[in-house]
C-alpha atoms as a PDB file:
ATOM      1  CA  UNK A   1      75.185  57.152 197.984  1.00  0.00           C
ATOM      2  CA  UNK A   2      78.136  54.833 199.575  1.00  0.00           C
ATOM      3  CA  UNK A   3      81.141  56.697 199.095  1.00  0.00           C
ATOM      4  CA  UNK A   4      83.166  53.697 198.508  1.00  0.00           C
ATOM      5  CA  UNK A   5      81.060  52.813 195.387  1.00  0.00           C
ATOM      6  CA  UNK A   6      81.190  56.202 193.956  1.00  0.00           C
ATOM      7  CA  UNK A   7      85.638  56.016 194.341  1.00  0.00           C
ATOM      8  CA  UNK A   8      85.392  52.580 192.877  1.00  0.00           C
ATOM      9  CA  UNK A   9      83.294  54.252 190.115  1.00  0.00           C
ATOM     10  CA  UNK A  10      85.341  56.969 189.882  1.00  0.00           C
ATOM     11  CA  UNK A  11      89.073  54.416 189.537  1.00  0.00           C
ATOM     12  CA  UNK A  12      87.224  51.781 187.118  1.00  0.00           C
ATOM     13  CA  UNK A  13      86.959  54.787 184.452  1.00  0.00           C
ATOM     14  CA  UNK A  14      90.328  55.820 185.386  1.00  0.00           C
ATOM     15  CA  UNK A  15      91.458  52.425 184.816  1.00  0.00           C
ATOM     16  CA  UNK A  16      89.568  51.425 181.984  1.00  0.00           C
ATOM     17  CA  UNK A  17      90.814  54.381 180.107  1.00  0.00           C
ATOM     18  CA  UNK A  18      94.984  53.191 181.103  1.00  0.00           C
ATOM     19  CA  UNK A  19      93.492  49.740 179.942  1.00  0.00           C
ATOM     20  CA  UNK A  20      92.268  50.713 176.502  1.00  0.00           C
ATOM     21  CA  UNK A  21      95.445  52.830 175.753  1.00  0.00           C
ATOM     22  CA  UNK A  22      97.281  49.758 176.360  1.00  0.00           C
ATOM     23  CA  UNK A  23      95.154  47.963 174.660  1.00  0.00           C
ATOM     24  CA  UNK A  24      96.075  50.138 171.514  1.00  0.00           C
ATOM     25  CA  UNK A  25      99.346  50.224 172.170  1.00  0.00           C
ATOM     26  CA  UNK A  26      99.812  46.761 172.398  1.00  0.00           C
ATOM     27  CA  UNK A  27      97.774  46.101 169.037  1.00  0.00           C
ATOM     28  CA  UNK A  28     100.329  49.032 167.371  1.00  0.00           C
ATOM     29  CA  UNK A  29     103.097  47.170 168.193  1.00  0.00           C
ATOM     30  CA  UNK A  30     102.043  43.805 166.996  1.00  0.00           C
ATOM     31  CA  UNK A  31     100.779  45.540 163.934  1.00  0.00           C
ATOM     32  CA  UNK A  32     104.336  47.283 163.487  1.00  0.00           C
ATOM     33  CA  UNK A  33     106.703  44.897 165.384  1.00  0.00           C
ATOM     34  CA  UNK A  34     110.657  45.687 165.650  1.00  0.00           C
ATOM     35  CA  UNK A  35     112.660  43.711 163.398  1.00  0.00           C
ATOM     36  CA  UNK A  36     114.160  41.328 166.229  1.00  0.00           C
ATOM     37  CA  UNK A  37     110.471  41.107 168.001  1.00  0.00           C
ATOM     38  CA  UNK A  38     109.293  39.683 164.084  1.00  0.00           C
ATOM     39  CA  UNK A  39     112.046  37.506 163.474  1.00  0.00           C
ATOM     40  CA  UNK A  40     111.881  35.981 167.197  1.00  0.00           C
ATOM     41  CA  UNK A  41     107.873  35.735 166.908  1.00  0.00           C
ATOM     42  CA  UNK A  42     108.319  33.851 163.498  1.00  0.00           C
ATOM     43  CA  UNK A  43     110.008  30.866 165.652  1.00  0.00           C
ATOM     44  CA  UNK A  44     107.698  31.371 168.951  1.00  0.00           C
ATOM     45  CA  UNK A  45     104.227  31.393 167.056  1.00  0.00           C
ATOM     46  CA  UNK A  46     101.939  28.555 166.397  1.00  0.00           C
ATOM     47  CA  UNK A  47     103.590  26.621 168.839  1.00  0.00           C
ATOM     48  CA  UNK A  48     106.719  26.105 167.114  1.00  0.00           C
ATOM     49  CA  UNK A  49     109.246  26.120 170.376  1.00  0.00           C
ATOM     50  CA  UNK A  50     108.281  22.672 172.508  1.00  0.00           C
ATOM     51  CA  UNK A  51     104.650  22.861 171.859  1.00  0.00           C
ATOM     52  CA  UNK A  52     104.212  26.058 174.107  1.00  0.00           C
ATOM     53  CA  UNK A  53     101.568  28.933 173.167  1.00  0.00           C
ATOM     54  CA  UNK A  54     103.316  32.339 173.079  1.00  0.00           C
ATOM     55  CA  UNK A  55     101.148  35.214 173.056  1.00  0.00           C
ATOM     56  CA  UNK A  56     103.084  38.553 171.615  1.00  0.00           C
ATOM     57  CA  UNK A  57     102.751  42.037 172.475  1.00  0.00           C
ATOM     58  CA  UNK A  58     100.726  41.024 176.270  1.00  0.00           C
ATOM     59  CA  UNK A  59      99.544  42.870 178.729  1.00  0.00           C
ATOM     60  CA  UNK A  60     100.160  42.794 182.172  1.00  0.00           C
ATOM     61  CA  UNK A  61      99.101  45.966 183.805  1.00  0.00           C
ATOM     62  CA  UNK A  62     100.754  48.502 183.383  1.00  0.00           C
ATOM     63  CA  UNK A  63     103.458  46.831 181.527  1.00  0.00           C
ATOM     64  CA  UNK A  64     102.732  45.615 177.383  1.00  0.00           C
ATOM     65  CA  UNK A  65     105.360  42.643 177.653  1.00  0.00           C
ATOM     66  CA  UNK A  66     106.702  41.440 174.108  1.00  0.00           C
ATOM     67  CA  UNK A  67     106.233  37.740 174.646  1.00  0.00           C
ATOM     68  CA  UNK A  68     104.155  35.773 177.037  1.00  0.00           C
ATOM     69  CA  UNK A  69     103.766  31.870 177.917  1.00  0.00           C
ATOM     70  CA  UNK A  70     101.597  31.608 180.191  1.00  0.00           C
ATOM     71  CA  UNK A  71     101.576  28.086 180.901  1.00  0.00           C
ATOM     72  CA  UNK A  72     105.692  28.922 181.921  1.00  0.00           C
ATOM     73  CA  UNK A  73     104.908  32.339 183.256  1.00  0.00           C
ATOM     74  CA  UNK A  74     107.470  33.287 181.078  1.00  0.00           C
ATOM     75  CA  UNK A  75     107.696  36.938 179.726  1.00  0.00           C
ATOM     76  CA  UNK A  76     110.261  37.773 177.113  1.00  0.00           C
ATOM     77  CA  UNK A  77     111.555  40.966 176.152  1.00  0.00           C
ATOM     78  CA  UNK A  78     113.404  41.817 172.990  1.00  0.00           C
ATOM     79  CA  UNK A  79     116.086  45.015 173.143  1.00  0.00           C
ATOM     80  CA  UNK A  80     115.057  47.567 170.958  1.00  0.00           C
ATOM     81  CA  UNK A  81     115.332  50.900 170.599  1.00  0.00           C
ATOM     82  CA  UNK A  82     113.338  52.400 173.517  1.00  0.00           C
ATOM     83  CA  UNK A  83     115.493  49.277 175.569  1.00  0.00           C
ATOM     84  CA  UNK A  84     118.149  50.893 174.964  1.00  0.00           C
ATOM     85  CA  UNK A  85     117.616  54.124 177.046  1.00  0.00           C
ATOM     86  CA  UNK A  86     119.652  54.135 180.712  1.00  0.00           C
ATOM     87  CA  UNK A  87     116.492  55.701 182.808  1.00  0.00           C
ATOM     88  CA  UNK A  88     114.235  52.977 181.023  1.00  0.00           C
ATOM     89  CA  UNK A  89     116.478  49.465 182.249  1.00  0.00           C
ATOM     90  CA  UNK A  90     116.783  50.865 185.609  1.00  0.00           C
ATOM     91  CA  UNK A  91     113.252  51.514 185.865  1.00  0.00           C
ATOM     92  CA  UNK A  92     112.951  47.957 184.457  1.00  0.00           C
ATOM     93  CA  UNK A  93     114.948  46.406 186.476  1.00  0.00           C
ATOM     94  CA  UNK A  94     112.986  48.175 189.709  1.00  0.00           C
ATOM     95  CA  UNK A  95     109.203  46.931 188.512  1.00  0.00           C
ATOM     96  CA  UNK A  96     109.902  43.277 187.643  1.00  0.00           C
ATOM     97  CA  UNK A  97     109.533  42.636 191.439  1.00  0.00           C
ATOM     98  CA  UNK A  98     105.942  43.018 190.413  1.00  0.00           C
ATOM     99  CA  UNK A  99     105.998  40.534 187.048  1.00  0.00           C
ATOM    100  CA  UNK A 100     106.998  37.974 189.861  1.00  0.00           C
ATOM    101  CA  UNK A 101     103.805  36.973 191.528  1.00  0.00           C
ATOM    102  CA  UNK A 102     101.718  36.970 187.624  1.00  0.00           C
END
């Protein structure tokens, strides 16, 4: 057997397993949005802001962003609780380097 095909085997399960538990993640927190994610997503859905699609709760591995246009490439994040946490901004702040080049 190639070995290359049995370490791609062996990341696609890894990955697929990160997927799907951001996959539910991201479907919990549309399900049970913060208060300033639903009020913000009442004016962003169906279109309502200059005719532009928003999707909510997104995924962009590894991050779940709260708000996506992807015509823009525009990700918007609401401060909530967990936002609110020093070690979490910084860490933030480091990764959206990557969000860049989506």
């Amino acid at each position: 057997m190639d070995t290359n095909k049995l370490v791609y085997s062996i990341n696609m399960t890894r990955d697929d397993t990160f997927h799907q538990k951001l996959i539910y993640h991201a479907r919990e927190s549309r399900r049970y949005p913060t208060p300033a994610e639903k009020k913000l997503w009442e004016h962003l859905r169906k279109k309502q802001l200059g005719g532009l699609k928003f999707r909510q709760q997104h995924i962009i591995d590894p991050y779940i962003v709260d708000f996506y246009c992807r015509e823009k490439k525009l990700v918007i994040e609401v401060d909530g609780g967990t936002h609110l946490k020093k070690a979490f901004t910084k860490k933030i702040e480091k990764d959206i380097s990557c969000l860049k080049d989506v």
